[in-house]
Protein backbone atom coordinates (compact mmCIF):
# COMPACT_ATOMS: atom_id res chain seq x y z
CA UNK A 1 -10.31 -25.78 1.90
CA UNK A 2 -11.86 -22.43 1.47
CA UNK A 3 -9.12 -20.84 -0.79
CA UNK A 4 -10.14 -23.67 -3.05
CA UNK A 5 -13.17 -22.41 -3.64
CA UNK A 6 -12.37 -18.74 -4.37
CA UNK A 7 -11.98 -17.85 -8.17
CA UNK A 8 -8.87 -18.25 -8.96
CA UNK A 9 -8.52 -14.84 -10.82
CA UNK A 10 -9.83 -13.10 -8.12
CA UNK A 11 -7.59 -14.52 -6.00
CA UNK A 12 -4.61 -13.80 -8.15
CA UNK A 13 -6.30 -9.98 -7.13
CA UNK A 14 -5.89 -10.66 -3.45
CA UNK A 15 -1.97 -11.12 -3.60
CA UNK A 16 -1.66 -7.36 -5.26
CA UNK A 17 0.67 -6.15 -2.76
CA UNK A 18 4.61 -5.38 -3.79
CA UNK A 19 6.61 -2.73 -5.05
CA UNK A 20 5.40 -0.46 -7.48
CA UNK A 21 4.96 0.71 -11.02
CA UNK A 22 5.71 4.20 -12.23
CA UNK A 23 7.84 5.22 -15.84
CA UNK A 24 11.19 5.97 -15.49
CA UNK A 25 11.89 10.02 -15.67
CA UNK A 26 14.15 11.34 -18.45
CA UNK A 27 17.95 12.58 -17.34
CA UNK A 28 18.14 11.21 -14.23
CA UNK A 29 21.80 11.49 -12.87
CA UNK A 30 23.50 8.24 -13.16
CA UNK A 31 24.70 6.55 -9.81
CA UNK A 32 27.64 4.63 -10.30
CA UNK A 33 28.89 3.82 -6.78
CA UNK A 34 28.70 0.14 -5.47
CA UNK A 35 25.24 -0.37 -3.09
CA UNK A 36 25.47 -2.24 -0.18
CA UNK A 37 23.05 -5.37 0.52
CA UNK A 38 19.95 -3.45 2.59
CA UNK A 39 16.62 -3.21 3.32
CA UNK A 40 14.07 -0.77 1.65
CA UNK A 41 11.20 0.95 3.71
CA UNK A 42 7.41 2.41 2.13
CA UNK A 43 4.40 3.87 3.60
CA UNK A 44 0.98 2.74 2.26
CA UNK A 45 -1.49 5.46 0.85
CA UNK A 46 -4.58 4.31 1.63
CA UNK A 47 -6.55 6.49 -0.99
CA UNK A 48 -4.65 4.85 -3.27
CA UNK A 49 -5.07 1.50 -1.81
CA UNK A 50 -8.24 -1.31 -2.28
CA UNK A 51 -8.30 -4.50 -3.55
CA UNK A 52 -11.92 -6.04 -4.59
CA UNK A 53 -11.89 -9.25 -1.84
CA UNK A 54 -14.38 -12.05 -3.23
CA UNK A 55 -14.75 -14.46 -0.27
CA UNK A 56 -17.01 -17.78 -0.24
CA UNK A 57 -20.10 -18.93 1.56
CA UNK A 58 -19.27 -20.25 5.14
CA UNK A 59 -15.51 -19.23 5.41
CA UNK A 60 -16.88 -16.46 8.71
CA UNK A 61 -18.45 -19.30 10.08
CA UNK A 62 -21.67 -21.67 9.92
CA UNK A 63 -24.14 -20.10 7.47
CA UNK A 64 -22.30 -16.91 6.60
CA UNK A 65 -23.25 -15.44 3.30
CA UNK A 66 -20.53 -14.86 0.54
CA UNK A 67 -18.51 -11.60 1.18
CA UNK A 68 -17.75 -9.54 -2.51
CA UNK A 69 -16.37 -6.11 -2.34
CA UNK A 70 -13.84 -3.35 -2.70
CA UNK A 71 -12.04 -2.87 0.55
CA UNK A 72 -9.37 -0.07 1.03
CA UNK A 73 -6.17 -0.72 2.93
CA UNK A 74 -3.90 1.53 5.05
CA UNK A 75 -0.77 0.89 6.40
CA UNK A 76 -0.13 -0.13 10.24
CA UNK A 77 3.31 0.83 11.69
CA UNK A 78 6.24 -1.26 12.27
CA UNK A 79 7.64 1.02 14.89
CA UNK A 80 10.97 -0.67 14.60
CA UNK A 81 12.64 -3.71 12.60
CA UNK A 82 15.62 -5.35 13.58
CA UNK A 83 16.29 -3.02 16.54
CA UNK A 84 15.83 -0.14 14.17
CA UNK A 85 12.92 2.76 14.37
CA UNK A 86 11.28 2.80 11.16
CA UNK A 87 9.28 5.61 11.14
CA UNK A 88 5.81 5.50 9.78
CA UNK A 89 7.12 2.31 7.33
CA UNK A 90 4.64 -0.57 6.62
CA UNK A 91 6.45 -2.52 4.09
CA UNK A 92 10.00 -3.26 4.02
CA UNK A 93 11.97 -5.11 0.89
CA UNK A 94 15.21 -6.53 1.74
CA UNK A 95 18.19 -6.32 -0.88
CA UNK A 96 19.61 -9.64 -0.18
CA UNK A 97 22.81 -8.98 -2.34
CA UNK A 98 25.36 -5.73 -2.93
CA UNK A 99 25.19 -4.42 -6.22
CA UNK A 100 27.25 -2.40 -8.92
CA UNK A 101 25.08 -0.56 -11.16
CA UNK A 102 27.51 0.13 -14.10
CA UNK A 103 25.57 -0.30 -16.28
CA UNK A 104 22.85 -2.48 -14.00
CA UNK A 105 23.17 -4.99 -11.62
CA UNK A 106 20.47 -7.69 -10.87
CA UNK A 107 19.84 -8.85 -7.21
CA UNK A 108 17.86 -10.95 -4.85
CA UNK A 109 15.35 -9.65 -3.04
CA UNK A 110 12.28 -10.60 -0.24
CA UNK A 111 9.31 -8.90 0.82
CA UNK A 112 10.64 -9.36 4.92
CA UNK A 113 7.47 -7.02 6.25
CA UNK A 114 4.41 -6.59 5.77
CA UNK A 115 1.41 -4.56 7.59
CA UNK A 116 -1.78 -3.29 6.39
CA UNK A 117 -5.44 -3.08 7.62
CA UNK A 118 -8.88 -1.90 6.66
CA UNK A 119 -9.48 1.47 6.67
CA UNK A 120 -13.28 0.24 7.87
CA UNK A 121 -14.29 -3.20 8.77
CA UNK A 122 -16.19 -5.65 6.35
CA UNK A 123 -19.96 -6.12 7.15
CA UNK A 124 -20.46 -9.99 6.65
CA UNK A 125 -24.33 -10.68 6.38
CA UNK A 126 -26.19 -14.45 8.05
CA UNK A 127 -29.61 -14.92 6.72
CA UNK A 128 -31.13 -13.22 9.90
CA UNK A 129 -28.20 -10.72 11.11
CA UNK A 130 -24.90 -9.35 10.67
CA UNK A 131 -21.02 -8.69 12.02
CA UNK A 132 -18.04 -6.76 11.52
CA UNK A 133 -14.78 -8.01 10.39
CA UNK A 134 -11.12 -6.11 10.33
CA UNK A 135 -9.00 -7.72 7.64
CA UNK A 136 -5.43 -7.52 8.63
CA UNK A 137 -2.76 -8.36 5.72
CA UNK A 138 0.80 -9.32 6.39
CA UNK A 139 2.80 -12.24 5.03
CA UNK A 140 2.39 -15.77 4.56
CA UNK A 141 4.65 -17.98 7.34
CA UNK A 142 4.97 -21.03 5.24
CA UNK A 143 6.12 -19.39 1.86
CA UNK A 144 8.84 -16.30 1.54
CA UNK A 145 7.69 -13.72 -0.92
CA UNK A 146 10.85 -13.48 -3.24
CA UNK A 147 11.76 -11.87 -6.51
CA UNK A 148 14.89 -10.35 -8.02
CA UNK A 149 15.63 -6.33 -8.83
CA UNK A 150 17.89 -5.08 -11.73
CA UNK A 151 19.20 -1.51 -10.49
CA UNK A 152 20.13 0.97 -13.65
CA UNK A 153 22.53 3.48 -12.99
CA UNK A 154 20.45 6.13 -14.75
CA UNK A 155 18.67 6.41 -11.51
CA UNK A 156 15.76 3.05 -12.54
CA UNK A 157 15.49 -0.28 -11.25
CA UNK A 158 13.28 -3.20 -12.40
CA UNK A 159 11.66 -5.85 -10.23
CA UNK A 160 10.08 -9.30 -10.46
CA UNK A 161 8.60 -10.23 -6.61
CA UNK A 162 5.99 -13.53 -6.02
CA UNK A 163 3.75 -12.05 -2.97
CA UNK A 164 2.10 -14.58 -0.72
CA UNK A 165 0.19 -12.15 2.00
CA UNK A 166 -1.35 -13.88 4.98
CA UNK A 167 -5.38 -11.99 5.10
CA UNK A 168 -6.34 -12.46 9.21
CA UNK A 169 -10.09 -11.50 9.64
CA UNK A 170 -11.04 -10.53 13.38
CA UNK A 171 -14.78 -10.30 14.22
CA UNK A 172 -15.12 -6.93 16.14
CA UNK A 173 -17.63 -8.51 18.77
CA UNK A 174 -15.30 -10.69 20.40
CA UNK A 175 -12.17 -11.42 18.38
CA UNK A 176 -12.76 -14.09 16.62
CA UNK A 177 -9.99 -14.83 13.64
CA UNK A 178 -10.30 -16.56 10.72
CA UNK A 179 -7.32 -17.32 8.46
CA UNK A 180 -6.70 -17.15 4.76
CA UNK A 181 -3.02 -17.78 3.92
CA UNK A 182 -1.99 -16.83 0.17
CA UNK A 183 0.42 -19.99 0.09
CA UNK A 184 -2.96 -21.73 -0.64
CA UNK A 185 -3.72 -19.44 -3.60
CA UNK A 186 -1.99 -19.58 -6.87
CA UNK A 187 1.26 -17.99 -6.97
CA UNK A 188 1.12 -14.25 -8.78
CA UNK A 189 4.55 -12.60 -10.12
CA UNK A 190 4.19 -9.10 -10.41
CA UNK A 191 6.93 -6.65 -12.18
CA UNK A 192 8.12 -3.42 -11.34
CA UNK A 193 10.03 -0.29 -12.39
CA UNK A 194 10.65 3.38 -10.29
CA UNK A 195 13.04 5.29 -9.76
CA UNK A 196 15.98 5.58 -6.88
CA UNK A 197 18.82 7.50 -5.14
CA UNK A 198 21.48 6.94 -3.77
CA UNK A 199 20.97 7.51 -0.02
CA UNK A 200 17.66 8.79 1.32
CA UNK A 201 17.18 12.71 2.90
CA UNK A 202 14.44 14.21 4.20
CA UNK A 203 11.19 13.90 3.83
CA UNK A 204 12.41 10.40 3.32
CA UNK A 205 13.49 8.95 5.91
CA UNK A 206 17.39 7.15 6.37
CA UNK A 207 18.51 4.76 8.67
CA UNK A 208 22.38 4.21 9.06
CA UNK A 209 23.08 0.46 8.99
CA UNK A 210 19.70 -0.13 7.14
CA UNK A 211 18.79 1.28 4.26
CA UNK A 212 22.24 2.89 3.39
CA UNK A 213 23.49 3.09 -0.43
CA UNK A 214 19.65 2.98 -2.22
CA UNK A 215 16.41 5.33 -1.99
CA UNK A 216 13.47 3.75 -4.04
CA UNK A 217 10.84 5.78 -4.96
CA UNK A 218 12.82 9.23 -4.26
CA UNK A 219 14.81 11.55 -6.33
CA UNK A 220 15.02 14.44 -4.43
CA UNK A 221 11.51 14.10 -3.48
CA UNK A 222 9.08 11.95 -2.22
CA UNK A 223 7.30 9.88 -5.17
CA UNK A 224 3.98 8.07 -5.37
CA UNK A 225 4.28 5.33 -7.17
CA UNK A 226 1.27 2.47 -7.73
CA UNK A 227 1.02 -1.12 -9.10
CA UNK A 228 -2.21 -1.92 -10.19
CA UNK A 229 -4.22 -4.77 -11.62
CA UNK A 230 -7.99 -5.41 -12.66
CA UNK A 231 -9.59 -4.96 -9.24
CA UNK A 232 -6.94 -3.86 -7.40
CA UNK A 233 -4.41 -1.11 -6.53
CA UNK A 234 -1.42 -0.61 -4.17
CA UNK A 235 0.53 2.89 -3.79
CA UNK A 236 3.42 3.81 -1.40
CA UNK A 237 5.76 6.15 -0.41
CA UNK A 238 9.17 6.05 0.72
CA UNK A 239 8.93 6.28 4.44
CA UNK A 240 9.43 9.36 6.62
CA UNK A 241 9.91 9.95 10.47
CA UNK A 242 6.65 9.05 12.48
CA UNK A 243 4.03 11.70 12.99
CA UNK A 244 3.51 12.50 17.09
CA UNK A 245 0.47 12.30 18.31
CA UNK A 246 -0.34 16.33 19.73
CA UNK A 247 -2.26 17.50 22.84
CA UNK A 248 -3.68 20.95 21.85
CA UNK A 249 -3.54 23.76 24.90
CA UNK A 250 -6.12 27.16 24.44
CA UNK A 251 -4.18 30.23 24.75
CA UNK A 252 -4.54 33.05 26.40
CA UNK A 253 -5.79 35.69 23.85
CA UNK A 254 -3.03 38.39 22.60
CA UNK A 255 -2.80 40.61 19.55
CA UNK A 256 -2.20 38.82 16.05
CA UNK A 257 -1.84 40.61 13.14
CA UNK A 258 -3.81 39.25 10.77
CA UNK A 259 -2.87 37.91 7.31
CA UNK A 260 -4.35 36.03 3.47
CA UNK A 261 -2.92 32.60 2.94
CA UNK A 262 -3.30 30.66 -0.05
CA UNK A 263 -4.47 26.83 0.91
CA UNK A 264 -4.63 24.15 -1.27
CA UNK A 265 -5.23 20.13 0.07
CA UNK A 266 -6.84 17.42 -0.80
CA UNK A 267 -10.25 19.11 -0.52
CA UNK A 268 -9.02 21.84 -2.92
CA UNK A 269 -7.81 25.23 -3.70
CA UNK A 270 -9.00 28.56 -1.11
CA UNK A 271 -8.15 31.86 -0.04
CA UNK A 272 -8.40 32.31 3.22
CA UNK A 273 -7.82 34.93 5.96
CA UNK A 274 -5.72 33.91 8.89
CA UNK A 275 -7.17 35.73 12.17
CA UNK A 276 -5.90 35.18 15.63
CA UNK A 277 -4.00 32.42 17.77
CA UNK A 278 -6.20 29.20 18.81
CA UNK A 279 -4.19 26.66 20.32
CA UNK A 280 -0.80 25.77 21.05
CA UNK A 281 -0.27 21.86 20.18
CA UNK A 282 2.81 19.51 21.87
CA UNK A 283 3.92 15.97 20.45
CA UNK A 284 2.33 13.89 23.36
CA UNK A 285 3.15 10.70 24.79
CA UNK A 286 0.46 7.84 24.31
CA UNK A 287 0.20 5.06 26.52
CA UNK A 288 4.36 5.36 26.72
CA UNK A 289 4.54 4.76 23.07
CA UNK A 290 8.31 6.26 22.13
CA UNK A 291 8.99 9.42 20.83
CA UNK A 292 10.15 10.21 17.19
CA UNK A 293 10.00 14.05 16.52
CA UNK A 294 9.49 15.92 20.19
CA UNK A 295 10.59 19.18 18.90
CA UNK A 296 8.34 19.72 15.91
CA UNK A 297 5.34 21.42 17.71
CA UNK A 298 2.07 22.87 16.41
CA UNK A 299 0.59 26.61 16.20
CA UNK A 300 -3.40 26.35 15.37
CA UNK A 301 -5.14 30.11 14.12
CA UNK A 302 -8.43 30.08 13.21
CA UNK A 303 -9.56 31.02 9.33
CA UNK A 304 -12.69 30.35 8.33
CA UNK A 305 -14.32 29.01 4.85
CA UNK A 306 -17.31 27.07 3.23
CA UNK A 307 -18.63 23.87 4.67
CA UNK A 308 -17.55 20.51 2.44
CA UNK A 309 -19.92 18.17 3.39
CA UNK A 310 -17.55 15.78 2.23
CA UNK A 311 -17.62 12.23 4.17
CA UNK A 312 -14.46 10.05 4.79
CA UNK A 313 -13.69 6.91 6.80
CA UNK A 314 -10.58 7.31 9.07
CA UNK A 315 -8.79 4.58 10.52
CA UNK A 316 -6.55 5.16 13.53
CA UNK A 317 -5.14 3.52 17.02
CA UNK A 318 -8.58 3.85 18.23
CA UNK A 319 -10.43 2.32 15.33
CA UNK A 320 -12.41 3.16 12.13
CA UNK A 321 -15.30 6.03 11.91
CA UNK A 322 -16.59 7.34 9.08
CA UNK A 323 -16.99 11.36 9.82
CA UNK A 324 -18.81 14.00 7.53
CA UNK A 325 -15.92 17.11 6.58
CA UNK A 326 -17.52 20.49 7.41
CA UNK A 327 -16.16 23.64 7.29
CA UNK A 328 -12.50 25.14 7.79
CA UNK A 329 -11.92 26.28 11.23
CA UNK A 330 -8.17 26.56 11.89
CA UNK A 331 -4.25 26.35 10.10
CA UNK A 332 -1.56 24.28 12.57
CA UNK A 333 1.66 25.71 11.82
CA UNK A 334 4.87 24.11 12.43
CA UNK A 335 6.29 25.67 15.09
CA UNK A 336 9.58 25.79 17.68
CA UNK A 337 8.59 25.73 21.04
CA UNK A 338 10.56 26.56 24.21
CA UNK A 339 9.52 27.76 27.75
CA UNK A 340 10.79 31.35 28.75
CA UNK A 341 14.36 29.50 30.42
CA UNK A 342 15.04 27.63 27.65
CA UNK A 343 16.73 27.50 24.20
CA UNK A 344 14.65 27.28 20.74
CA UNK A 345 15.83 24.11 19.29
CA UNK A 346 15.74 23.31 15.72
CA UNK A 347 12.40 20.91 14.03
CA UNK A 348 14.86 17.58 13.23
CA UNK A 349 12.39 16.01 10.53
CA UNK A 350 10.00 18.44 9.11
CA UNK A 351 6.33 18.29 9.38
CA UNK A 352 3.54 19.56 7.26
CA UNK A 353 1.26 22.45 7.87
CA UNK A 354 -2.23 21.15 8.64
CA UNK A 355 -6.01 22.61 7.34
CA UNK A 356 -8.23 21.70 10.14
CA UNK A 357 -12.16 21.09 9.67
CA UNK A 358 -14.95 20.63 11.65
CA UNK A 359 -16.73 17.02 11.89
CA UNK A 360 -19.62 15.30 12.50
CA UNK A 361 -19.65 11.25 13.18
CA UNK A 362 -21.85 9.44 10.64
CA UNK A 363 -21.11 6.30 12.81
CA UNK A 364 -19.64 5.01 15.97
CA UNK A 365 -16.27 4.22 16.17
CA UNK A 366 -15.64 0.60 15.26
CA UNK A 367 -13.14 -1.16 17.37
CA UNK A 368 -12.87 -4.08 19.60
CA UNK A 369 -13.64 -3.46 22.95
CA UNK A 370 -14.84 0.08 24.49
CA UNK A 371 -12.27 2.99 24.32
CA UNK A 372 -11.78 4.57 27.69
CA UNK A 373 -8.92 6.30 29.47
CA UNK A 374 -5.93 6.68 27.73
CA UNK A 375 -2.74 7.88 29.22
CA UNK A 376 -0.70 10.73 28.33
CA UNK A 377 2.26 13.12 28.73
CA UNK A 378 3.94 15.63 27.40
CA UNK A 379 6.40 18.89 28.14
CA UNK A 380 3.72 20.53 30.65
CA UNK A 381 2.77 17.46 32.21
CA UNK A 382 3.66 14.01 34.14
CA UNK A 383 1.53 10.81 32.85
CA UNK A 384 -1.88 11.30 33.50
CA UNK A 385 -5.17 9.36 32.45
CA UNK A 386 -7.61 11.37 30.10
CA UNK A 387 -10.94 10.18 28.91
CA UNK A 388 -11.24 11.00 24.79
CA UNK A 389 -14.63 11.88 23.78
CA UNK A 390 -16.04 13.05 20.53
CA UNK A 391 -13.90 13.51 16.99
CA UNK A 392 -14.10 17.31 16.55
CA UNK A 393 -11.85 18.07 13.80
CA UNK A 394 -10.28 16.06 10.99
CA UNK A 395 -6.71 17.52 9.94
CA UNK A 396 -5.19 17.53 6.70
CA UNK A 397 -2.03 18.27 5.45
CA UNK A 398 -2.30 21.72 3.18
CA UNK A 399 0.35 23.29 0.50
CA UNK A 400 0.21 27.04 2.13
CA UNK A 401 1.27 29.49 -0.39
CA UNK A 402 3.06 27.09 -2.75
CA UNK A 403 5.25 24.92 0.17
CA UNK A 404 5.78 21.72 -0.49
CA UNK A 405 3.33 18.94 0.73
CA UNK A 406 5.91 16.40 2.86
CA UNK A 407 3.85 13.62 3.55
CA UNK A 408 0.05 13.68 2.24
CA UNK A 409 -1.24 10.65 3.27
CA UNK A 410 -0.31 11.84 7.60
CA UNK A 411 -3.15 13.06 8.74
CA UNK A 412 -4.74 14.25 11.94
CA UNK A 413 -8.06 13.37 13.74
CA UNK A 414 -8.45 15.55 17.34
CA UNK A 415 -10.55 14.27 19.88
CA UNK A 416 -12.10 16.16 22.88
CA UNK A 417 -10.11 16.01 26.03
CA UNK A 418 -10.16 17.19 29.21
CA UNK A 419 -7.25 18.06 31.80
CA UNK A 420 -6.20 20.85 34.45
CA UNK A 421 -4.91 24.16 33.84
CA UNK A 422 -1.47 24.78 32.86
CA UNK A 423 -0.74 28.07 32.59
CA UNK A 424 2.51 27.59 31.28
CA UNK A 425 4.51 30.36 29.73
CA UNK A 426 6.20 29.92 26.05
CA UNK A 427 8.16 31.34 23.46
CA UNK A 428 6.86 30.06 19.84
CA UNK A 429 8.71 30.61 16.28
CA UNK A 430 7.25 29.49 13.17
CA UNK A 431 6.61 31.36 9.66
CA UNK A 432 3.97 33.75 10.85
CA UNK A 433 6.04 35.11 13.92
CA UNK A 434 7.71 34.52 17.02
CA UNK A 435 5.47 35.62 20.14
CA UNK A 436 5.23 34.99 23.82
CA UNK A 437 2.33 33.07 24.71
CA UNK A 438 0.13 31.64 27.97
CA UNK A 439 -0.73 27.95 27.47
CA UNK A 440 -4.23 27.45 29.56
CA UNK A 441 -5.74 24.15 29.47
CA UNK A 442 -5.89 20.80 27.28
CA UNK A 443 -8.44 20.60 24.91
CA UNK A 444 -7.97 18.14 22.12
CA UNK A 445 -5.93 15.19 21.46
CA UNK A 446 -5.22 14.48 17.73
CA UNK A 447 -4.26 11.22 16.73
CA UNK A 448 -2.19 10.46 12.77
CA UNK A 449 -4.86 8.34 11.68
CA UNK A 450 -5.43 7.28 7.74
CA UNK A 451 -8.32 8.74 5.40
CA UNK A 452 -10.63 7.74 2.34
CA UNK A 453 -12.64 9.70 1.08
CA UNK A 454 -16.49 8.09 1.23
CA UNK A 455 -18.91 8.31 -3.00
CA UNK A 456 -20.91 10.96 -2.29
């Protein structure tokens, strides 16, 4: 088989995917309480997320040259498990035993989920040409992926997990698959330590009747936490409530009083002068995909800055791109958002403020099969079909005078739409101010899509 000809320490490299490895923090409250039997829920960061892949001669098909290579990974939504809406989750451990941590209890536990992808496809060379390749990761259906945890109640637990992922490789062109099951691989044990709580809060995200009893990876905040090995690297989050996609409305101009922000992101550290109202953006409706967070809305003003040049792949719902980052051009502020008859309801699951730049494709947008018409609707509309063109601006989430970051690896990539005029009258609250403003017509649609930053 092909497995059996793949290096067998390189393989050990391709099963790097479990829970992960941070030090325990000093004078962490101890939890004392008994903790139900559940299921544990994590985002993948995918900057913080590649594995070097090593794959032989022939496995893509007659003749196909041997594939070597880092590949970064991002996480692909569950939507739901077991009935349940899991937010933006891509792995989920189940706790397959209660436990009472006093001092430490030591329980069962599976890998149950599993969903990841690559942030760009794999270019697999023949000795005259050339094809693209996704590589999909989830878990092995002959083998469970099975460990044990030992839960402190200072707030640490330990784990020991055997990961058998399941790597599916689909050929952009027309869908081919090809197969490479980790129950044919040598068996890798990894071992684990972070920290937990005991029930999750926002920005992480709880589910009654799920994950009651036990937060990993969260102590009042969000944690990053990362297991890594020689060649390869996995880092998570806990989960958090699914980011909407937004369709983004020009406004009729008014008065804004302009103001200095301080912006720092991923891209670093600026000044910058906030200037007048741009756009007015609603959690949209995709192809009747449910909604999560309706009632966090976004207010775009336009600031200004120096151009990054700065490229990044992005991986979304409508496929990979790599994009070159250009200048600053606008901050999205969480905002309420009612029309002039209604109430101002409260944001349920808080969002970030986004730093929006300008972008230029580097390549076309990888994906099987052509993109075309998409459907759509949202608070000022009924379902309609728009045609997305062109990425225009890549949006990341930005610390704006010292507030806290909620979820950095949710970001935003807006495409050019097109629709008809609105005109729709609106009441807006957010930090900057509440004001009465004219929605006019659609302009962009932005999509949560994953980024890596490109060597440059």
């Amino acid at each position: 088989m092909y497995a059996n000809r793949i290096n067998r320490k390189v393989a050990a490299l391709l099963l790097a995917v479990s829970m992960l490895a941070v030090i325990p923090m000093d004078g962490a409250l101890a939890q004392t309480a008994p903790i139900p039997a559940g299921y544990d829920l994590f985002a993948t960061d995918p900057a913080e997320t590649h594995f070097f892949m090593q794959i032989p001669a022939g496995f893509f098909g007659p003749g196909s040259d041997p594939f070597e290579g880092v590949v970064d990974f991002a996480g692909v939504r569950l939507e739901t498990f077991m009935g349940f809406p899991v937010g933006d989750a891509d792995t989920i451990v189940q706790r397959m035993a209660p436990a009472n941590p006093a001092p430490s209890d030591t329980v069962p536990i599976e890998i149950v989920a599993l969903s990841l992808r690559s942030v760009q496809p794999i270019y697999v060379t023949y000795p005259t040409t050339g094809e693209s390749w996704d590589v999909d990761v989830d878990l092995s259906s002959s083998q469970p992926s099975v460990g044990q945890m030992t839960i402190h109640q200072e707030g640490t637990f330990d784990s020991q997990l055997q990961v058998v992922p399941r790597f599916t490789f689909t050929r952009l062109d027309d869908g081919t698959t090809r197969i490479l099951d980790g129950a044919e691989l040598p068996p890798v044990i990894f071992e684990a330590n972070s920290f937990w709580d005991i029930h999750c809060v926002l920005p992480a995200l709880a589910v009654p009747g799920l994950n009651d009893g036990f937060c990993p990876g969260f102590d009042g905040g969000k944690i990053l936490t990362l297991e890594q090995a020689l060649f390869a690297q996995h880092g998570v989050w806990p989960a958090q409530p699914a980011l909407e996609h937004f369709e983004c409305y020009n406004l009729e101009t008014k008065p804004f009083a302009a103001r200095n922000v301080q912006l720092t992101d991923q891209f670093g550290t600026r000044d910058a002068q906030v200037t007048e109202r741009l756009q007015l953006c609603n959690p949209v409706r995709k192809r009747n995909e449910p909604f999560s967070n309706r009632r966090a809305h976004l207010v775009c003003y336009t600031t200004s800055g120096p151009s990054l040049q700065i490229p990044v792949t992005v991986r979304n719902q409508f496929g990979s791109q790599q994009l070159m980052v250009e200048e600053p051009t606008r901050l999205c502020v969480p905002s309420r958002k009612r029309e002039l008859d209604a109430t101002l309801k409260r944001i349920t699951a808080p969002i970030d403020h986004f730093q929006c730049y300008s972008v230029e494709p580097l390549t076309p947008l990888y994906r099987q099969g052509q993109l075309r018409r998409v459907k759509l609707r949202d608070q000022f509309h009924t379902q309609r079909g728009v045609r997305v063109g062109a990425p225009r601006q890549l949006c990341a989430p930005v610390d704006k005078n010292g507030s806290r970051i909620e979820h950095p690896v949710a970001h935003l990539v807006c495409y050019e739409i097109n629709g008809p005029r609105v005109d729709i009258d609106v009441v807006v609250k957010n930090q900057f101010e509440r004001a009465k403003l004219v929605a006019i017509r659609p302009q962009l649609l932005c999509v949560p899509s994953a980024k890596v930053v490109l060597p440059h």
